[in-house]
N, C-alpha and C. Protein backbone atom coordinates (compact mmCIF):
# COMPACT_ATOMS: atom_id res chain seq x y z
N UNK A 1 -4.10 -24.50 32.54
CA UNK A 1 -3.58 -23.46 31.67
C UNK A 1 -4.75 -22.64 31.13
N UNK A 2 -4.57 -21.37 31.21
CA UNK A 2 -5.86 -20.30 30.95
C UNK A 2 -5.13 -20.18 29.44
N UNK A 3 -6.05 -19.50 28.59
CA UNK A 3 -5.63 -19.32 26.98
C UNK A 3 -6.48 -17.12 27.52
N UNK A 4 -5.90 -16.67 26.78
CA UNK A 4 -6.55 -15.56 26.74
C UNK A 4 -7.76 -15.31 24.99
N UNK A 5 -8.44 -14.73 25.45
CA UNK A 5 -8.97 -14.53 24.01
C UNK A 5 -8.03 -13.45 23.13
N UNK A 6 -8.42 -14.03 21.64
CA UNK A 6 -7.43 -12.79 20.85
C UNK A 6 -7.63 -11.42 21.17
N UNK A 7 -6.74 -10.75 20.26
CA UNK A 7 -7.23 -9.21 20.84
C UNK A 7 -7.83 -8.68 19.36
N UNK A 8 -8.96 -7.87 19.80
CA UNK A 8 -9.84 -7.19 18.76
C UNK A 8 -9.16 -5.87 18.66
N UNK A 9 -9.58 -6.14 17.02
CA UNK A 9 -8.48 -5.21 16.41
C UNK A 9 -8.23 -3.47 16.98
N UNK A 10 -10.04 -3.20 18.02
CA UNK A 10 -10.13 -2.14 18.18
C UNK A 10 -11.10 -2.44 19.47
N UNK A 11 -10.92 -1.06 20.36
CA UNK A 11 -11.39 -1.20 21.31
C UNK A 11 -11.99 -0.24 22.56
N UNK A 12 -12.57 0.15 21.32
CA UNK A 12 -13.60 1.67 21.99
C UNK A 12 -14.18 1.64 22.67
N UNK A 13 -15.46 0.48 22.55
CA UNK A 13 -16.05 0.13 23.28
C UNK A 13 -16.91 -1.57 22.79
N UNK A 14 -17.85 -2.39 23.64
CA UNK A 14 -18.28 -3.52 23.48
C UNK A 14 -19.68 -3.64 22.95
N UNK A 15 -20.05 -1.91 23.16
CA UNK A 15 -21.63 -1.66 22.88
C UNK A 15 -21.56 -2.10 21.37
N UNK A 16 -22.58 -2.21 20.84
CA UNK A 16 -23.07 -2.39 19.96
C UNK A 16 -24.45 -1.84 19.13
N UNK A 17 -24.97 -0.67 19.45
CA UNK A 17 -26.12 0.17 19.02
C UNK A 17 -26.15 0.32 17.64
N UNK A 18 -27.55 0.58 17.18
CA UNK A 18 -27.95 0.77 15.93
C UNK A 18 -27.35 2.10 15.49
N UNK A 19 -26.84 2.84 14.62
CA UNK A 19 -25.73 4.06 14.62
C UNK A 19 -26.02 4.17 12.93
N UNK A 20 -26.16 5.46 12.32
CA UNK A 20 -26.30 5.86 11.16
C UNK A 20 -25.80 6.99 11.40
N UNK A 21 -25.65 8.25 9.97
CA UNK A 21 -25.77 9.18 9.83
C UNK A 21 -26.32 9.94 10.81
N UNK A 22 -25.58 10.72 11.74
CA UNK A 22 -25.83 11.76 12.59
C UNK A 22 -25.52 11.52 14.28
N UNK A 23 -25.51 10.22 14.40
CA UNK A 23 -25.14 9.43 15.42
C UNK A 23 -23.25 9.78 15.86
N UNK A 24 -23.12 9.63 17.29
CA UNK A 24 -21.60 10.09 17.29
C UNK A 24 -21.63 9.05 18.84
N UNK A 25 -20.09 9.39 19.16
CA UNK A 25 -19.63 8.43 20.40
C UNK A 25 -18.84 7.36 20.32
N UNK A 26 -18.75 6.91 21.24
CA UNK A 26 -17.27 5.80 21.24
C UNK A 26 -17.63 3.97 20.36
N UNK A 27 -18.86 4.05 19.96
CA UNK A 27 -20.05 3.24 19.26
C UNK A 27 -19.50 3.51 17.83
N UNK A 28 -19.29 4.73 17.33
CA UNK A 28 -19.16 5.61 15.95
C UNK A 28 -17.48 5.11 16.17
N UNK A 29 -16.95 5.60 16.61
CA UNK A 29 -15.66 5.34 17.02
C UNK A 29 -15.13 3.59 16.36
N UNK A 30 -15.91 2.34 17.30
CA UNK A 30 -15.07 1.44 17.23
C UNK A 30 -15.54 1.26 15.74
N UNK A 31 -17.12 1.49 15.06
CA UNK A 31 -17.20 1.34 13.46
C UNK A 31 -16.21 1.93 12.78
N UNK A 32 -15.89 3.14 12.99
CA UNK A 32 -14.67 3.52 12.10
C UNK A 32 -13.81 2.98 12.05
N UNK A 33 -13.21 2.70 12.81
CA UNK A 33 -11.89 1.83 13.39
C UNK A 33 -12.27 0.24 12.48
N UNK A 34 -13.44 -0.32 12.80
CA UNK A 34 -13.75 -1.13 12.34
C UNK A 34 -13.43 -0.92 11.04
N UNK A 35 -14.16 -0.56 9.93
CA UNK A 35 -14.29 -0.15 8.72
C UNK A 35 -12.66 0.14 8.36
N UNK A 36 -11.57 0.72 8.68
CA UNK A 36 -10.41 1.04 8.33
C UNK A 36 -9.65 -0.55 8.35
N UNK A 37 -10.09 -1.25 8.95
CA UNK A 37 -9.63 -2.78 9.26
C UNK A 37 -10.04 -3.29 7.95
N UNK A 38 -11.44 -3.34 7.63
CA UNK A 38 -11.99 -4.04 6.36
C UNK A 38 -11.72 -3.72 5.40
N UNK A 39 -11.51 -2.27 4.89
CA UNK A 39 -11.66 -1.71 3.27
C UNK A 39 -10.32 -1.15 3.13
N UNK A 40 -10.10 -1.38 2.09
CA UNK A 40 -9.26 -0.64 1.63
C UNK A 40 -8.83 0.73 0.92
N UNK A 41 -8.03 1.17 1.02
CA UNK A 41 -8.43 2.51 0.22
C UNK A 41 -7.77 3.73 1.83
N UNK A 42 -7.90 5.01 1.91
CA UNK A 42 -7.92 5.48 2.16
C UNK A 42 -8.62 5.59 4.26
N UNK A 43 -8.05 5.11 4.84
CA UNK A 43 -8.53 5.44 6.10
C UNK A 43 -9.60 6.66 6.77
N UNK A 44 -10.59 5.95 7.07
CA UNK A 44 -11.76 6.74 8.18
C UNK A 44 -10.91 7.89 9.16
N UNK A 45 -11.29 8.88 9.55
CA UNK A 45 -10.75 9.26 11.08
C UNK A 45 -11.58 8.96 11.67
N UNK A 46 -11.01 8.37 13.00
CA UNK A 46 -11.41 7.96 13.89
C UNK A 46 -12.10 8.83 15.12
N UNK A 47 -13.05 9.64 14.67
CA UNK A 47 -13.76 10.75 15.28
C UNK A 47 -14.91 10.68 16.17
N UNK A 48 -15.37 9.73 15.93
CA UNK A 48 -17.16 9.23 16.54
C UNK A 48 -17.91 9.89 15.88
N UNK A 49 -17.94 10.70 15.06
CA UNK A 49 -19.13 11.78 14.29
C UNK A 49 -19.27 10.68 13.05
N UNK A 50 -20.41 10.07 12.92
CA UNK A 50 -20.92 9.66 11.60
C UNK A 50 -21.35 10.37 10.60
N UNK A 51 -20.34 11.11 9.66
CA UNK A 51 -20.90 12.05 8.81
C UNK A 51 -20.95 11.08 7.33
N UNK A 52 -20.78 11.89 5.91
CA UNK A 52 -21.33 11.07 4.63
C UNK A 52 -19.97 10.50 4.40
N UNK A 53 -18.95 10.47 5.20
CA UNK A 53 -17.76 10.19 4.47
C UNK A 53 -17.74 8.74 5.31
N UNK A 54 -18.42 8.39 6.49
CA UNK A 54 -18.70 7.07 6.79
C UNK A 54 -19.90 6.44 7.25
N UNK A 55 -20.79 7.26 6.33
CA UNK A 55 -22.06 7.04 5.56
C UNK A 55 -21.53 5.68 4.33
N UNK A 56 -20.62 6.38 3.87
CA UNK A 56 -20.34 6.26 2.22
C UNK A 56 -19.25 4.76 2.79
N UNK A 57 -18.29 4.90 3.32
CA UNK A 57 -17.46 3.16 3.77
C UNK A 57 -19.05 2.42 4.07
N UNK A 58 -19.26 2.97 4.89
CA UNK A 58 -20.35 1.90 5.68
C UNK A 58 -21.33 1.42 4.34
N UNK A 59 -21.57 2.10 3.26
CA UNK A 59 -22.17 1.17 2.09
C UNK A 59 -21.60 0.97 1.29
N UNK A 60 -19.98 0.53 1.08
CA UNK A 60 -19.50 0.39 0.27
C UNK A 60 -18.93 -1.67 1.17
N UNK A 61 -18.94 -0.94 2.50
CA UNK A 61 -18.54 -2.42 3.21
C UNK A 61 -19.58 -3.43 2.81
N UNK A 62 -20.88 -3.16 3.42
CA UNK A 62 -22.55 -3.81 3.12
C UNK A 62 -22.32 -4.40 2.08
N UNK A 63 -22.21 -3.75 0.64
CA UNK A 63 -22.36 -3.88 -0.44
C UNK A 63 -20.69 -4.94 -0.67
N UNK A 64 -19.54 -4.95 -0.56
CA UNK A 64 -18.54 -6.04 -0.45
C UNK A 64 -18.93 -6.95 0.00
N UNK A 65 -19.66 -7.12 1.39
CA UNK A 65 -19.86 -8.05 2.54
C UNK A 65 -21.46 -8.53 1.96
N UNK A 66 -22.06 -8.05 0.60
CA UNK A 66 -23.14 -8.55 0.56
C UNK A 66 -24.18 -8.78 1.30
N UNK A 67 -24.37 -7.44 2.12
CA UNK A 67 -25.86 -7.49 3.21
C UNK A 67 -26.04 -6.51 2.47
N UNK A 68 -27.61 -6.31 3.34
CA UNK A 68 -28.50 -4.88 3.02
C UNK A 68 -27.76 -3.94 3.36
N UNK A 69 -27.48 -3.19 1.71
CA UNK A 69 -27.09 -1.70 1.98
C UNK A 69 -28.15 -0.55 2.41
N UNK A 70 -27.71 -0.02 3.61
CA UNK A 70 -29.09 1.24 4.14
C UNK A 70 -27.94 1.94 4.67
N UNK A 71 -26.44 2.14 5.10
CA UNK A 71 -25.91 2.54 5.66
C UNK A 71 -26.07 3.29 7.10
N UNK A 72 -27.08 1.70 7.58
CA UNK A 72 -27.12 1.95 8.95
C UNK A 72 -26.28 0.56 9.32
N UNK A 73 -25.70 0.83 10.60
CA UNK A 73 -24.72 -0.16 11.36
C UNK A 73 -25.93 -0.72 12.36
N UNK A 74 -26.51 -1.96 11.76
CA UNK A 74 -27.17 -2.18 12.71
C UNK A 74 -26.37 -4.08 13.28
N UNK A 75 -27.11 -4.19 14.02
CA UNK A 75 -26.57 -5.76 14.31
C UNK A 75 -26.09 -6.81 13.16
N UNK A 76 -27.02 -7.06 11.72
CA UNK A 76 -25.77 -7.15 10.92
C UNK A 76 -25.18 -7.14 10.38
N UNK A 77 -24.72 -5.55 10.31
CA UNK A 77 -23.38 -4.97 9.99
C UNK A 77 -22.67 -4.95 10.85
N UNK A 78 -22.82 -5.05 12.13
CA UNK A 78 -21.85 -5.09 13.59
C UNK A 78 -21.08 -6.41 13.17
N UNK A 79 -21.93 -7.83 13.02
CA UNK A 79 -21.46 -8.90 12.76
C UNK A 79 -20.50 -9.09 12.10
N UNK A 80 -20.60 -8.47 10.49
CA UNK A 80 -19.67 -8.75 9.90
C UNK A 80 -18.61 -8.00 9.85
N UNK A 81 -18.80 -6.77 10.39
CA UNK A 81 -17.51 -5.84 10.67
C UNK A 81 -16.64 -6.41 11.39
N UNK A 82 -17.34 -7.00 13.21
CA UNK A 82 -16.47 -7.34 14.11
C UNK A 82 -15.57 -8.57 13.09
N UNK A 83 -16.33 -9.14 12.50
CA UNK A 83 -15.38 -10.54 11.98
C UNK A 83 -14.37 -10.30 10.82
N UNK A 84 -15.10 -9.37 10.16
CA UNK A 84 -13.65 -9.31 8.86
C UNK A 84 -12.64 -8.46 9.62
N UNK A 85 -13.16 -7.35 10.61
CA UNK A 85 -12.14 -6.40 10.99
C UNK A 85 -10.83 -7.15 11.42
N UNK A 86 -11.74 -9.06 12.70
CA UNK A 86 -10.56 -9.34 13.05
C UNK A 86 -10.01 -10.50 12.63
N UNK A 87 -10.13 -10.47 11.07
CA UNK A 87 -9.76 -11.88 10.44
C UNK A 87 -8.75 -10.83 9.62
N UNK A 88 -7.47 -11.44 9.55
CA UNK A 88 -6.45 -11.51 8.91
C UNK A 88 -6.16 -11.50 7.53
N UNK A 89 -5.67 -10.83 6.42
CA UNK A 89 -6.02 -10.95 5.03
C UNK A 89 -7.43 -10.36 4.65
N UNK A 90 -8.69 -9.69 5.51
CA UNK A 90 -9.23 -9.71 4.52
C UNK A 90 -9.84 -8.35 4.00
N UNK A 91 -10.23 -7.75 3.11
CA UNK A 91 -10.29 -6.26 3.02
C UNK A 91 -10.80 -6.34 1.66
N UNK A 92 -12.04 -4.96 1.41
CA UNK A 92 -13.18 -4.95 0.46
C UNK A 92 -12.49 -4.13 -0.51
């Protein structure tokens, strides 16, 4: 019997690149997506353009999730995004 893995909540893409302010693409994309999973409040669009309006989630997540706020998405902020995005109940 095969089990499939769960499904992630989003699925833009698998990359994972360092992405800040000014950065765009399907990378920008699954963070937003990501970030609308975690926080609460008002939903990201899901655009790929990293402008200050997910500048501003992306250090408000850090700062919930208790890592270094720089509001860059680097590896780990990827970490904890991918995991709260696909854990159930939980939101900043």
């Amino acid at each position: 019997m095969t089990t499939n893995p769960p499904a992630q909540a989003c699925n833009f893409t698998t990359a994972r690149p360092t992405i800040k302010q000014g950065s765009s693409g399907d990378a920008v994309k699954q963070a937003q997506c990501y970030l609308n999973h975690s926080l609460t409040g008002d939903d990201l669009l899901v655009d790929g353009v990293f402008g200050p309006v997910t500048d501003a989630a992306t250090r408000r997540f850090q700062s919930c999730a208790k890592i270094t706020v720089d509001g860059v998405i680097g590896a780990q902020t990827w970490s904890f995004l991918t995991f709260f995005a696909n854990s159930p109940g939980f939101a900043c």
